[in-house]
Protein backbone atom coordinates (compact mmCIF):
# COMPACT_ATOMS: atom_id res chain seq x y z
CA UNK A 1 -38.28 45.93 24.28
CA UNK A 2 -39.21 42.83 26.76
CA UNK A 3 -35.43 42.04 26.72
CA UNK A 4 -34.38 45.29 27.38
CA UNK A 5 -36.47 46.16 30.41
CA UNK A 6 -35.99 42.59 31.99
CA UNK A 7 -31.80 43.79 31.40
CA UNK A 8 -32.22 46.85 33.19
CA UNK A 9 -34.65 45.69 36.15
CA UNK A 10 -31.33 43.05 36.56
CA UNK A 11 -29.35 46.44 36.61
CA UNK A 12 -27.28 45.93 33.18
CA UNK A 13 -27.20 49.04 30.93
CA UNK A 14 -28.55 48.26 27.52
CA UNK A 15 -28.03 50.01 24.09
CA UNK A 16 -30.51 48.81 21.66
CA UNK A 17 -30.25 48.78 17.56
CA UNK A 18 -33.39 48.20 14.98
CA UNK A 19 -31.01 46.40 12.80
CA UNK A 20 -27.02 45.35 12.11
CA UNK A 21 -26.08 48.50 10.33
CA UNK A 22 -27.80 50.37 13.01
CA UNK A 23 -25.75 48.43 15.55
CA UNK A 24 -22.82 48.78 13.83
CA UNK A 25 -22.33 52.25 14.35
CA UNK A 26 -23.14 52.30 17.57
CA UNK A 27 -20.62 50.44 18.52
CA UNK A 28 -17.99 52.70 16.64
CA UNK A 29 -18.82 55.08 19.32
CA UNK A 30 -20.19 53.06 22.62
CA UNK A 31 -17.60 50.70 24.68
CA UNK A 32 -19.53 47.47 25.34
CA UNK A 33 -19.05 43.62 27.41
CA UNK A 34 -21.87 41.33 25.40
CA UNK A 35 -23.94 41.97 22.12
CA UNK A 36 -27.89 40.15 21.50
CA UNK A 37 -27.65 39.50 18.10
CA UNK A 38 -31.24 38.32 16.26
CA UNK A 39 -30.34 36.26 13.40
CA UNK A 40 -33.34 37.43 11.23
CA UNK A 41 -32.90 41.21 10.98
CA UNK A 42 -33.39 43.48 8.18
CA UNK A 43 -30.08 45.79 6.00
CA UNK A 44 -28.12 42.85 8.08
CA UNK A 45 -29.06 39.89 8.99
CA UNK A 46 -27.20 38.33 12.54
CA UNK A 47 -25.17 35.69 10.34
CA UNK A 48 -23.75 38.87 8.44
CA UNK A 49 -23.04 40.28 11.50
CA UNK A 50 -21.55 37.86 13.54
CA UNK A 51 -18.40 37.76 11.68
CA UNK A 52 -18.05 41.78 11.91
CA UNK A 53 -18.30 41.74 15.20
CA UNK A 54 -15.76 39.06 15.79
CA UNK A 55 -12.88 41.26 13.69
CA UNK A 56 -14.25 44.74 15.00
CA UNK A 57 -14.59 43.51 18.63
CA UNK A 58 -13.02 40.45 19.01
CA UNK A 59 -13.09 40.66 23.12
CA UNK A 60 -16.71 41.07 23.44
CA UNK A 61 -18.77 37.97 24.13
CA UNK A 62 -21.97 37.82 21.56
CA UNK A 63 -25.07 35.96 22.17
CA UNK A 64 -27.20 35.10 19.05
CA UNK A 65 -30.82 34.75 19.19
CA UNK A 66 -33.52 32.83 16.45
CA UNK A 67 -36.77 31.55 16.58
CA UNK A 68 -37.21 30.15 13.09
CA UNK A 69 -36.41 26.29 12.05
CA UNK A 70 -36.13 25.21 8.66
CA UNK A 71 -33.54 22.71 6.98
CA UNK A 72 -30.44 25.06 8.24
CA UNK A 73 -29.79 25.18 11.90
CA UNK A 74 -29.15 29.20 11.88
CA UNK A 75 -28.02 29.18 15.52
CA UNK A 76 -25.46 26.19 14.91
CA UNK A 77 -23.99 28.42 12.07
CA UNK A 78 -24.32 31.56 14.61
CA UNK A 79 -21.40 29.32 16.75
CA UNK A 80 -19.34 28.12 13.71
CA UNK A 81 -19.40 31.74 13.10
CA UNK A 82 -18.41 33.22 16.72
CA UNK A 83 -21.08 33.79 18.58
CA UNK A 84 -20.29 32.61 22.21
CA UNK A 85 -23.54 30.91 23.09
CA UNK A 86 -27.23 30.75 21.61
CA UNK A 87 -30.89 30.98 22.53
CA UNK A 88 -33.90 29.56 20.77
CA UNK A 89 -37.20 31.53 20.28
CA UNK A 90 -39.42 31.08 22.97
CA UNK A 91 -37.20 30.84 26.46
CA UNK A 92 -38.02 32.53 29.63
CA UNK A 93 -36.59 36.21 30.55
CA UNK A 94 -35.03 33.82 33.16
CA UNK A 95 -33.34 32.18 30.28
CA UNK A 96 -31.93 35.27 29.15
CA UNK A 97 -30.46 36.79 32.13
CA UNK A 98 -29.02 33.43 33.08
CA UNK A 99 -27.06 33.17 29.34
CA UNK A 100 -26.12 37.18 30.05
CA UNK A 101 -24.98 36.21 33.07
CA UNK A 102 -22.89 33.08 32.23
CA UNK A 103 -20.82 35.23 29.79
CA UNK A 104 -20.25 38.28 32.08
CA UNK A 105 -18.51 36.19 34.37
């Protein structure tokens, strides 16, 4: 919800999804430029997703998001995966809407 208001104060119009499945179909019927993609989710987790996305809508840019740490580095598979750039749980609301930025360009 943070996210999502900080997106639309910076005037960006943002469709939001509980979890992958969710966001799947809402992307069978809504035309978007870059997808947040939490790696932890629940039905679909973002690593399951990632690849979807890349064959379903191979033009959009996807940014994956984590906060966890463990032995695998989740956001260096997000990459190896497709996901155009990454964030790590905590950064700023500045940090966001610079990374949304850098891949609207």
């Amino acid at each position: 919800m943070i996210f999502q208001i900080a997106l639309e104060k910076a005037e960006y119009r943002v469709l939001t999804a509980d979890n992958g499945q969710h966001g799947l179909r809402l992307l069978e019927h809504q035309e978007v430029d870059l997808i947040l993609v939490d790696i932890f989710m629940p039905e679909m987790d973002g690593l399951e997703l990632i690849p979807l996305l890349r064959k379903m809508r191979s033009a959009n840019k996807i940014i994956a998001i984590s906060g966890r740490s463990g032995q695998m580095n989740h956001l260096d598979t997000a990459k190896y995966l497709g996901a155009h750039d990454t964030l790590k749980k905590p950064f700023s609301l500045q940090a966001l809407l610079d990374a949304v930025s850098s891949q609207l360009k």
